[in-house]
C-alpha atoms as a PDB file:
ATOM      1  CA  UNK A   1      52.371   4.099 126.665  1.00  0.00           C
ATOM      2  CA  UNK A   2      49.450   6.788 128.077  1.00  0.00           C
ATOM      3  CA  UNK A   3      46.774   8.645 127.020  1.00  0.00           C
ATOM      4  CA  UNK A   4      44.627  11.586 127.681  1.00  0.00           C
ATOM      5  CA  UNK A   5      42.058  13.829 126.525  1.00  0.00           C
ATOM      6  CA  UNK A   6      39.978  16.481 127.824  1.00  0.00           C
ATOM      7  CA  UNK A   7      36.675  18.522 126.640  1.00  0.00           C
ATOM      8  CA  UNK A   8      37.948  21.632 128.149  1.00  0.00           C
ATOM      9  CA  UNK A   9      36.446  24.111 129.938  1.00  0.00           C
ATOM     10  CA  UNK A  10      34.086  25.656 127.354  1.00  0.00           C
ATOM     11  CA  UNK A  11      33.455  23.126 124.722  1.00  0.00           C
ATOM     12  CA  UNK A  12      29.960  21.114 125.106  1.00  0.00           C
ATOM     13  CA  UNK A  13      31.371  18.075 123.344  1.00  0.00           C
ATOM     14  CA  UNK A  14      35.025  16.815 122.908  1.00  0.00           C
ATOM     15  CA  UNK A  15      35.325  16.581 118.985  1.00  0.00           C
ATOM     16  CA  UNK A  16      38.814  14.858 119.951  1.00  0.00           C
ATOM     17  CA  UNK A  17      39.415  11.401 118.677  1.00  0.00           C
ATOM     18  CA  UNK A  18      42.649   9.213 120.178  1.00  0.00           C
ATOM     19  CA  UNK A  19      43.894   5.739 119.250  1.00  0.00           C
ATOM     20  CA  UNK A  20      46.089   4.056 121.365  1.00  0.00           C
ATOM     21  CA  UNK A  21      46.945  -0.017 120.438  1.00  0.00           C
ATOM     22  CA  UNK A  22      49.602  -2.315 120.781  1.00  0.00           C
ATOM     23  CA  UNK A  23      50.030  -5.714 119.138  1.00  0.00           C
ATOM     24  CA  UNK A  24      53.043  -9.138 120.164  1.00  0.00           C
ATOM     25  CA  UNK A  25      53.655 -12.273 118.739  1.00  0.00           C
ATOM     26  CA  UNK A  26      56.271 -14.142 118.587  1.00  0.00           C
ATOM     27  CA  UNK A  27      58.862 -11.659 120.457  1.00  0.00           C
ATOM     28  CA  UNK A  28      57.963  -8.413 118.106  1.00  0.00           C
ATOM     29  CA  UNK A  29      56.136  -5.556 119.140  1.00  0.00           C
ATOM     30  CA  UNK A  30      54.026  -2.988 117.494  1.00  0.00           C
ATOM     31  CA  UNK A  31      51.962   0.169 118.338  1.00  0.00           C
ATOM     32  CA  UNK A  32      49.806   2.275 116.250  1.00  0.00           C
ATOM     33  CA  UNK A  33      49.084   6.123 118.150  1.00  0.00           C
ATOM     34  CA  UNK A  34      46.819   8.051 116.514  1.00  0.00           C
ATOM     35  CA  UNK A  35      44.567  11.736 117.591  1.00  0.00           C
ATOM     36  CA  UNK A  36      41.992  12.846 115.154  1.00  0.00           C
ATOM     37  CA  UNK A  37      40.772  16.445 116.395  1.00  0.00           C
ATOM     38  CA  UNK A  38      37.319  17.225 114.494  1.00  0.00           C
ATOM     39  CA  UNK A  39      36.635  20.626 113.395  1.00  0.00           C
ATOM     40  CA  UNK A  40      35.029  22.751 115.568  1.00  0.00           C
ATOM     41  CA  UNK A  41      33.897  25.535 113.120  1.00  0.00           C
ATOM     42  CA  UNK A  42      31.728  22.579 111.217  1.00  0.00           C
ATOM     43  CA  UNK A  43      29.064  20.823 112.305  1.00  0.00           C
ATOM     44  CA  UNK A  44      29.311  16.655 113.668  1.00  0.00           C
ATOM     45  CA  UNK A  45      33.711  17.145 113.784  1.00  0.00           C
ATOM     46  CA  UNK A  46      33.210  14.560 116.650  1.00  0.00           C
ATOM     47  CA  UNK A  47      31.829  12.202 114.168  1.00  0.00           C
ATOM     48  CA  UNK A  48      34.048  12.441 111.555  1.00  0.00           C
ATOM     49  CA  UNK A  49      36.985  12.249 114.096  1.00  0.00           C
ATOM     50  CA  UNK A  50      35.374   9.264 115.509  1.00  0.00           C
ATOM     51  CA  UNK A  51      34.629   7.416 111.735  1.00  0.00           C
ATOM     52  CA  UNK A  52      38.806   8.422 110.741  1.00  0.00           C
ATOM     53  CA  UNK A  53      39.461   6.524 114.406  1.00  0.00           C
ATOM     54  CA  UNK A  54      37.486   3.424 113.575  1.00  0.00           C
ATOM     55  CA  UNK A  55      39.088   2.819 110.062  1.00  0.00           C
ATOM     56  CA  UNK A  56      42.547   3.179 111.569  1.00  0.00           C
ATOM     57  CA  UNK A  57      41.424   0.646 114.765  1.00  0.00           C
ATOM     58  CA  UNK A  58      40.119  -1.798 111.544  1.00  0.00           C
ATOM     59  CA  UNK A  59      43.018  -1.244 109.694  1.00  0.00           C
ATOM     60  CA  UNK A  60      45.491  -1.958 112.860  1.00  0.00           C
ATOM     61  CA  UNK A  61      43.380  -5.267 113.821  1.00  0.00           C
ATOM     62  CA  UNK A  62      43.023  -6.295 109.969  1.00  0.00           C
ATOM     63  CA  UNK A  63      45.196  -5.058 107.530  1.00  0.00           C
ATOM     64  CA  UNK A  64      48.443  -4.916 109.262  1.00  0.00           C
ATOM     65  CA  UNK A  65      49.175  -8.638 110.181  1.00  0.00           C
ATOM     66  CA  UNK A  66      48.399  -9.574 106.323  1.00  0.00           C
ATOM     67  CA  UNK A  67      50.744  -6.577 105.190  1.00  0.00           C
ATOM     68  CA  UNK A  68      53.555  -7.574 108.194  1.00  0.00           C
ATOM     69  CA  UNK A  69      53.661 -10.995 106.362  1.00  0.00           C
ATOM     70  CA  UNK A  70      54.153  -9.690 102.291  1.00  0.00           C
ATOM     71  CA  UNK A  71      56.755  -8.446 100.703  1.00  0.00           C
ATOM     72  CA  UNK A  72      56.841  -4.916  99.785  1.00  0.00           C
ATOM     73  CA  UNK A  73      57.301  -3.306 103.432  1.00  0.00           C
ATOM     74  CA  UNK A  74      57.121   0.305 103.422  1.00  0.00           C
ATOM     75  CA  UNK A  75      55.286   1.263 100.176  1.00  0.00           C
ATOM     76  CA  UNK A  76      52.743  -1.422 100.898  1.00  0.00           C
ATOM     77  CA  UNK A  77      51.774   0.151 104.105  1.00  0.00           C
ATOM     78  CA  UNK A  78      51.635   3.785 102.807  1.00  0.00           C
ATOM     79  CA  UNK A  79      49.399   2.380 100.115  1.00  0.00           C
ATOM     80  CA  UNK A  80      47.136   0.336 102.390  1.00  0.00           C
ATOM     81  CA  UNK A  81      46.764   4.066 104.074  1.00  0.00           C
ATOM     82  CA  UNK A  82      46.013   6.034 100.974  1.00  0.00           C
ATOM     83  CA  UNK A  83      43.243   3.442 100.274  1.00  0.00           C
ATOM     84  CA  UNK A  84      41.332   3.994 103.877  1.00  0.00           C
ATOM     85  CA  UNK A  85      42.110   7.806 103.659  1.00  0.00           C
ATOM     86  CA  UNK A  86      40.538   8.387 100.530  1.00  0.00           C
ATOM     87  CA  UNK A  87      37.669   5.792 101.360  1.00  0.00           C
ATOM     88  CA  UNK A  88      37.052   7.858 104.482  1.00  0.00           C
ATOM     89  CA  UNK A  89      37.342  10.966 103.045  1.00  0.00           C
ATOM     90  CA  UNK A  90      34.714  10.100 100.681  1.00  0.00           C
ATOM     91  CA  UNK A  91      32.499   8.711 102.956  1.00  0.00           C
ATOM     92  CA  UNK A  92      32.268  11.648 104.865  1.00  0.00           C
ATOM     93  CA  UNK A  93      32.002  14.009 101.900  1.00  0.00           C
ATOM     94  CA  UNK A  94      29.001  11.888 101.060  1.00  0.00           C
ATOM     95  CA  UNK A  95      27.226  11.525 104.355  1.00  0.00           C
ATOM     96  CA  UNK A  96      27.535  15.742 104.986  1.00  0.00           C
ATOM     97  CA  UNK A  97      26.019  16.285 101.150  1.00  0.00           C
ATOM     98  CA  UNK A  98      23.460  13.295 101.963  1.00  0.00           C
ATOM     99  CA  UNK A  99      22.156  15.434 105.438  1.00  0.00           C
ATOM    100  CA  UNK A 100      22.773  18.601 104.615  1.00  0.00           C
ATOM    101  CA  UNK A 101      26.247  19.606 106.636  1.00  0.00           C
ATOM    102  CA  UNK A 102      29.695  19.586 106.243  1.00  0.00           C
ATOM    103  CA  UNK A 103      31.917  17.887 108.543  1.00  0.00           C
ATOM    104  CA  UNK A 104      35.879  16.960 108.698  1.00  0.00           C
ATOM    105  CA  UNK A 105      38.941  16.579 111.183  1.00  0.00           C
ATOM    106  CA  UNK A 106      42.679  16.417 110.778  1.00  0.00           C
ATOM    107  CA  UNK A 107      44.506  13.235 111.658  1.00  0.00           C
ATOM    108  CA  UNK A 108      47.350  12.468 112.527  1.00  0.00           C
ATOM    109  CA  UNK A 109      48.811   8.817 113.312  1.00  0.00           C
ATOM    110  CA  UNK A 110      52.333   6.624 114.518  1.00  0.00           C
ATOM    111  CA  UNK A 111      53.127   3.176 113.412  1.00  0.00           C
ATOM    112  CA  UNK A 112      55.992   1.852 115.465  1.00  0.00           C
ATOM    113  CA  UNK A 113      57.224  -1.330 114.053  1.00  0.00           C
ATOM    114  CA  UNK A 114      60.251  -3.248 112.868  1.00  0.00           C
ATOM    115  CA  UNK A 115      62.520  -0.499 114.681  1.00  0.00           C
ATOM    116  CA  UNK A 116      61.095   2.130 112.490  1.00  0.00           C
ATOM    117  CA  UNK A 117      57.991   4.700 112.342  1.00  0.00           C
ATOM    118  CA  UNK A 118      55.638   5.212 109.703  1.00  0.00           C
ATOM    119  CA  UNK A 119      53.769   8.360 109.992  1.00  0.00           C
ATOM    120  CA  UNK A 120      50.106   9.659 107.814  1.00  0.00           C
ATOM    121  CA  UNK A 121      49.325  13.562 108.295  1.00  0.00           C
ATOM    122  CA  UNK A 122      47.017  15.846 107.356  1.00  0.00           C
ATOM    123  CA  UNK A 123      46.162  18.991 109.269  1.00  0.00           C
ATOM    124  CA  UNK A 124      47.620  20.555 112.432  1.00  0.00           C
ATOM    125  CA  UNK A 125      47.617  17.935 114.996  1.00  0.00           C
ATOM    126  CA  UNK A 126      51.333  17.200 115.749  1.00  0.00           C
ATOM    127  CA  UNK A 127      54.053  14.295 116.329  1.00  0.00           C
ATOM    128  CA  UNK A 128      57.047  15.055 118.129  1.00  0.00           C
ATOM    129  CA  UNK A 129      60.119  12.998 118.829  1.00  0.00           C
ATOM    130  CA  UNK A 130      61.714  13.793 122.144  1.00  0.00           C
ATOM    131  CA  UNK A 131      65.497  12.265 123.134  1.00  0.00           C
ATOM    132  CA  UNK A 132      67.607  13.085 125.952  1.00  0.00           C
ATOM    133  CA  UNK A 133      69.482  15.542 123.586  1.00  0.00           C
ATOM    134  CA  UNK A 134      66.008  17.590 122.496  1.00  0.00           C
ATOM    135  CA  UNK A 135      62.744  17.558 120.627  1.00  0.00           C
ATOM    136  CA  UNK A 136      62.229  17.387 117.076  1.00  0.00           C
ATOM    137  CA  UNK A 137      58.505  18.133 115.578  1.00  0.00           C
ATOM    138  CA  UNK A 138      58.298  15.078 113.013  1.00  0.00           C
ATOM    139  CA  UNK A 139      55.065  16.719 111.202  1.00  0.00           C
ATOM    140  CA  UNK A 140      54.556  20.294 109.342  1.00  0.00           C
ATOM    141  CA  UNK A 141      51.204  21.683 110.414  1.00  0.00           C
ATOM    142  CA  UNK A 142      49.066  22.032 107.681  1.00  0.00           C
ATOM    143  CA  UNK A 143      47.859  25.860 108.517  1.00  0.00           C
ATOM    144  CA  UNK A 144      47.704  28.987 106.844  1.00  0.00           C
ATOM    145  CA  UNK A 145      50.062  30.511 109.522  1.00  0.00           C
ATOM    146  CA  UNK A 146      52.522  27.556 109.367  1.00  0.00           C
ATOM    147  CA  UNK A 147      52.895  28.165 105.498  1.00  0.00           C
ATOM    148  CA  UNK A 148      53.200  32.076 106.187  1.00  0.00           C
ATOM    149  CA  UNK A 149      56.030  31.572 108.464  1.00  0.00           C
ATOM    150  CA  UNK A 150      57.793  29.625 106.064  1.00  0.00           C
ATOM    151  CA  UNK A 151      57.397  32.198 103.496  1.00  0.00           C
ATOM    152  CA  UNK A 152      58.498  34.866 105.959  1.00  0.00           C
ATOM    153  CA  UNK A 153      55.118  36.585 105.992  1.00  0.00           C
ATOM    154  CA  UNK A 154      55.113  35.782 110.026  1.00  0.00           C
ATOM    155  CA  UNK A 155      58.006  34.405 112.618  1.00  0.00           C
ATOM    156  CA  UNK A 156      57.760  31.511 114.237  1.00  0.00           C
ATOM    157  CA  UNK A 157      56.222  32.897 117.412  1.00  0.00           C
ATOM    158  CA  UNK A 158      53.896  34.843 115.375  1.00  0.00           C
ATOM    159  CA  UNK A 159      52.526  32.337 113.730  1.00  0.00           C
ATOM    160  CA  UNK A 160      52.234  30.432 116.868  1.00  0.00           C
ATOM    161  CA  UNK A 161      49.990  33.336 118.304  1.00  0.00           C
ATOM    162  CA  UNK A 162      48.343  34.275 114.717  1.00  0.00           C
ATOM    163  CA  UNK A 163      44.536  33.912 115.240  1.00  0.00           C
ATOM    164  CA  UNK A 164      44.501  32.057 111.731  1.00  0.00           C
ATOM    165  CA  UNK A 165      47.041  29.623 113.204  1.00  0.00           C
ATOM    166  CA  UNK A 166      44.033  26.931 112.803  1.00  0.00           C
ATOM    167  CA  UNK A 167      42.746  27.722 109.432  1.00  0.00           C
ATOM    168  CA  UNK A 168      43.739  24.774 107.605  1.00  0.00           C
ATOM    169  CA  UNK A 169      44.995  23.992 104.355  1.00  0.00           C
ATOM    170  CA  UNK A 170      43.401  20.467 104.242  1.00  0.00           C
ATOM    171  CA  UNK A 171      41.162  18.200 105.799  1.00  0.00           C
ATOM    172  CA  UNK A 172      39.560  14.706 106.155  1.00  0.00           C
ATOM    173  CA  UNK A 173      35.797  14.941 104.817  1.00  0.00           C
ATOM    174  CA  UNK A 174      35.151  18.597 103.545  1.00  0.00           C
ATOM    175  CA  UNK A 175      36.752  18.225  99.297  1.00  0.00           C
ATOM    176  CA  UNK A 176      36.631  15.684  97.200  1.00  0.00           C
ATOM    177  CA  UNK A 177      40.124  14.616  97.374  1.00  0.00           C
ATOM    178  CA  UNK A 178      42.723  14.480 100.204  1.00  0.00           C
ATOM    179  CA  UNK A 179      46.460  14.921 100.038  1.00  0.00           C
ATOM    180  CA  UNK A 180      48.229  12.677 103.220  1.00  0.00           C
ATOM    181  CA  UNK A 181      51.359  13.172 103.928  1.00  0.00           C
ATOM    182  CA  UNK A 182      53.367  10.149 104.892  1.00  0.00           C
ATOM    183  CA  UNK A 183      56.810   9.823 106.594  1.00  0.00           C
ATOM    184  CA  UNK A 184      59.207   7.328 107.757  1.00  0.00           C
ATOM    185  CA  UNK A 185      62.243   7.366 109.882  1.00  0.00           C
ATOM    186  CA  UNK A 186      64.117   5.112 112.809  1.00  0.00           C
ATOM    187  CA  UNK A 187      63.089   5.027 115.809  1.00  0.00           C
ATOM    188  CA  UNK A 188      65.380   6.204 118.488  1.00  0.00           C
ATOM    189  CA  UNK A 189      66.341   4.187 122.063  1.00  0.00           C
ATOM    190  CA  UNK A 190      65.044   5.746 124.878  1.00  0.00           C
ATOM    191  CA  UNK A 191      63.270   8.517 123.171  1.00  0.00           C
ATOM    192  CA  UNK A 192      59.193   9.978 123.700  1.00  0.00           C
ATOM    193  CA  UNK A 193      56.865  10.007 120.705  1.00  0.00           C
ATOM    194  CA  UNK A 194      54.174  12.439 121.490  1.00  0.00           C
ATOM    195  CA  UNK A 195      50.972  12.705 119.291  1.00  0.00           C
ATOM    196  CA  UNK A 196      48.728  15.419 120.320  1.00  0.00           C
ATOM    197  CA  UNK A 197      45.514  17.740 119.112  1.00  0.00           C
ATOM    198  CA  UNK A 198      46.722  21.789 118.220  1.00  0.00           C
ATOM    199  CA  UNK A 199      44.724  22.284 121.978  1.00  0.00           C
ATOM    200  CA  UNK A 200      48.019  20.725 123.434  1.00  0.00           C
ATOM    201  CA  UNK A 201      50.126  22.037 121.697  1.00  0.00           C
ATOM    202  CA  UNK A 202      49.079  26.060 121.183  1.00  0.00           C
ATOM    203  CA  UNK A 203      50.279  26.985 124.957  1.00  0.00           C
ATOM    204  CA  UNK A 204      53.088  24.708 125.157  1.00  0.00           C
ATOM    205  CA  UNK A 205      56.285  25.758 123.526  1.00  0.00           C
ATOM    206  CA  UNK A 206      59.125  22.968 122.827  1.00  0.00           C
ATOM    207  CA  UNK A 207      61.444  23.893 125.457  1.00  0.00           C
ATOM    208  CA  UNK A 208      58.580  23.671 128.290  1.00  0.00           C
ATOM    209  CA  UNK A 209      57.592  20.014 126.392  1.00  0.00           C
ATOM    210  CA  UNK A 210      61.446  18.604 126.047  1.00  0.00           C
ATOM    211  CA  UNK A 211      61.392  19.043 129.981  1.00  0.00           C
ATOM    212  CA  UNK A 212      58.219  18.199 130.795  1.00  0.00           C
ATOM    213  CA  UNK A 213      58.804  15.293 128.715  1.00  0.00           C
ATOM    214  CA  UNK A 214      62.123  13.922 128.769  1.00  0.00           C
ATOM    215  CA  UNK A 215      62.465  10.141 128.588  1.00  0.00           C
ATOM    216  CA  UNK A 216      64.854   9.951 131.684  1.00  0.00           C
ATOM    217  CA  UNK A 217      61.816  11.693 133.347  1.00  0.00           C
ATOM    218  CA  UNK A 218      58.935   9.473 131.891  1.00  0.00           C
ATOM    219  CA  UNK A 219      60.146   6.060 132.696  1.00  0.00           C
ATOM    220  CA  UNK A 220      56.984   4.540 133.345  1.00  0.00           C
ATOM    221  CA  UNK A 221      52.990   4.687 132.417  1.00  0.00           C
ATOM    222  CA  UNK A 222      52.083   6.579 135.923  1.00  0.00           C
ATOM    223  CA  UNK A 223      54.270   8.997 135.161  1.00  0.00           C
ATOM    224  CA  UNK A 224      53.474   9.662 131.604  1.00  0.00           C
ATOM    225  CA  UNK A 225      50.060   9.278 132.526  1.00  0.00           C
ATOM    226  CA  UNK A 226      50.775  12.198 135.160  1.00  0.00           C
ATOM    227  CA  UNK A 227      52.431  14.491 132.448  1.00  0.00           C
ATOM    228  CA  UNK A 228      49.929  14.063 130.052  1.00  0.00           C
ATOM    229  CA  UNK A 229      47.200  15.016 132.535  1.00  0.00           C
ATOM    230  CA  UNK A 230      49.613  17.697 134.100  1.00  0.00           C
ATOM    231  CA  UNK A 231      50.614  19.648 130.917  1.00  0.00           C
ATOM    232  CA  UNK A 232      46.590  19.735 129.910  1.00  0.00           C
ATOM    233  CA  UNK A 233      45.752  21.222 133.295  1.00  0.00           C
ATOM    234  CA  UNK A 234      48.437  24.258 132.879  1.00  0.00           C
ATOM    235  CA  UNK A 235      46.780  24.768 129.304  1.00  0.00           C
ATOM    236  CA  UNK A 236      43.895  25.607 130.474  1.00  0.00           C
ATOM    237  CA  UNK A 237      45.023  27.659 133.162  1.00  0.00           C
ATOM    238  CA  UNK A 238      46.495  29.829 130.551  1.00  0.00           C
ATOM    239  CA  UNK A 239      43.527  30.007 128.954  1.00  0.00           C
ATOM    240  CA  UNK A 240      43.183  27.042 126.214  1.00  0.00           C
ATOM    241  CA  UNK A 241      39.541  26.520 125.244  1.00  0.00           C
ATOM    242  CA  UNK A 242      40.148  23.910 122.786  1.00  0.00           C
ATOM    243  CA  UNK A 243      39.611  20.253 122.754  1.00  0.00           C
ATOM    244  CA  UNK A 244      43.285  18.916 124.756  1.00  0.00           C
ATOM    245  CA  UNK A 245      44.149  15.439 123.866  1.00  0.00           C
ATOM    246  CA  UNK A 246      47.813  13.482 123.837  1.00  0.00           C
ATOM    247  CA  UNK A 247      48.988  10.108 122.906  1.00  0.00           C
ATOM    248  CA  UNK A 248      52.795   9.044 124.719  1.00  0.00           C
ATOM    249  CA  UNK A 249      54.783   6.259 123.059  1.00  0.00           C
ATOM    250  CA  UNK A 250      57.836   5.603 124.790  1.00  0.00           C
ATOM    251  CA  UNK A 251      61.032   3.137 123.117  1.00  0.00           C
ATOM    252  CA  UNK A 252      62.866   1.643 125.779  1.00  0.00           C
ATOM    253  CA  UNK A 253      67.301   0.957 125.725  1.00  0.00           C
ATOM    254  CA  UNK A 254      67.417  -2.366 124.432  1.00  0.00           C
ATOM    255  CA  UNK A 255      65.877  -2.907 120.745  1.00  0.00           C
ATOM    256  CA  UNK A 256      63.577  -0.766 119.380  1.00  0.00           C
ATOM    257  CA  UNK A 257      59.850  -2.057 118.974  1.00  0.00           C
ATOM    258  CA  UNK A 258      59.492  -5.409 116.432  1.00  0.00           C
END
């Protein structure tokens, strides 16, 4: 596992929020990844990244172990999420009408557990899978420009370079109700999970992460560690003056996590 994240070069204050934790016992393995990138257009996005952080941290430490232990497996968990997600989304709603402001941030977070990945989304951060055969974006970004390429208004690369690539469709803290989405699939041997803000992503196209990032490359934390801090760097040579940050989760050949 690694981590990274990095103000940039032009932002005062990182509005970034990562989440990085790993829990054994008894033999079985789990790891929650999360990044939470605030919105830099509002005002406090560092805070409500930081709040969405915290309830996923509580919810890890808390909540998990009891729902690991009942019956009910998958929907249990995505409900246990819905509940926080709304509960922070109101809380933040209230605190920006309570002071005046309006605040939100996009999350997006990995379970890996019991050989499997559970996955909450909303906005434009991303969460790819990466195997020695290719890389597979796991999340749709939540975007105006992502939506237009679907409908054929833009192309791909278009919409990659569209300045409205980061006007989002939804967010944590700014309406009254929020829409996760939630995923699940297996989780492959020897394969990369990569959670990262849209300020690690917008300069780096999937063929330059698949080899930056392959697992027979990225066999231990230094080097992970390396390529996280690596790939940032070249981002903002190219001119990146977003918020960079990246969580690595790596599955090794023997069984998968839990």
């Amino acid at each position: 596992m690694a981590a990274w994240t990095d103000k940039g070069h032009t932002r005062r204050i990182n509005q970034d929020g990562i989440l990085l934790q790993q829990a054994s016992e008894g033999g079985w393995e789990c790891v929650l990844a999360a990044v939470c990138d605030g919105l830099g257009g509002l005002q406090k996005g560092e805070l409500a990244s930081a709040e969405v952080i915290r309830g996923l941290a509580g919810w890890f430490r808390t909540e998990w172990p009891r729902l690991r232990e009942q019956a009910g497996g998958e929907a249990e968990i995505l409900k246990s999420w819905d509940r926080l997600l709304v509960e922070k989304n109101q809380e933040l709603v209230n605190y920006g009408i309570q002071n005046g402001l309006q605040l939100g941030t996009t999350v997006s977070a990995m379970l890996l557990a019991d050989g499997c990945y559970y996955i909450l989304h909303v906005g434009d951060c991303r969460i790819y899978e990466i195997t020695g055969t290719g890389i597979r974006q796991l999340t749709r970004d939540q975007s105006w420009a992502a939506e237009a390429a679907e409908k054929g208004i833009l192309t791909a690369e278009q919409a990659r370079r569209d300045p409205r690539r980061s006007v989002l469709l939804q967010c944590v803290g700014v309406a009254e109700s929020v829409r996760p989405v939630y995923l699940r699939g297996k989780l492959e041997r020897e394969a990369l999970y990569l959670v990262c803000s849209d300020g690690f992503w917008h300069e780096a196209g999937e063929q330059e992460l698949y080899e930056r990032c392959r697992p027979e490359r990225l066999t231990g934390e230094r080097a992970m560690r390396e390529a996280c801090r690596s790939i940032i760097r070249e981002n903002r040579r190219r001119g990146e003056t977003d918020n960079c940050s990246v969580v690595m989760v790596r599955t090794g050949n023997g069984a998968a996590l839990c």
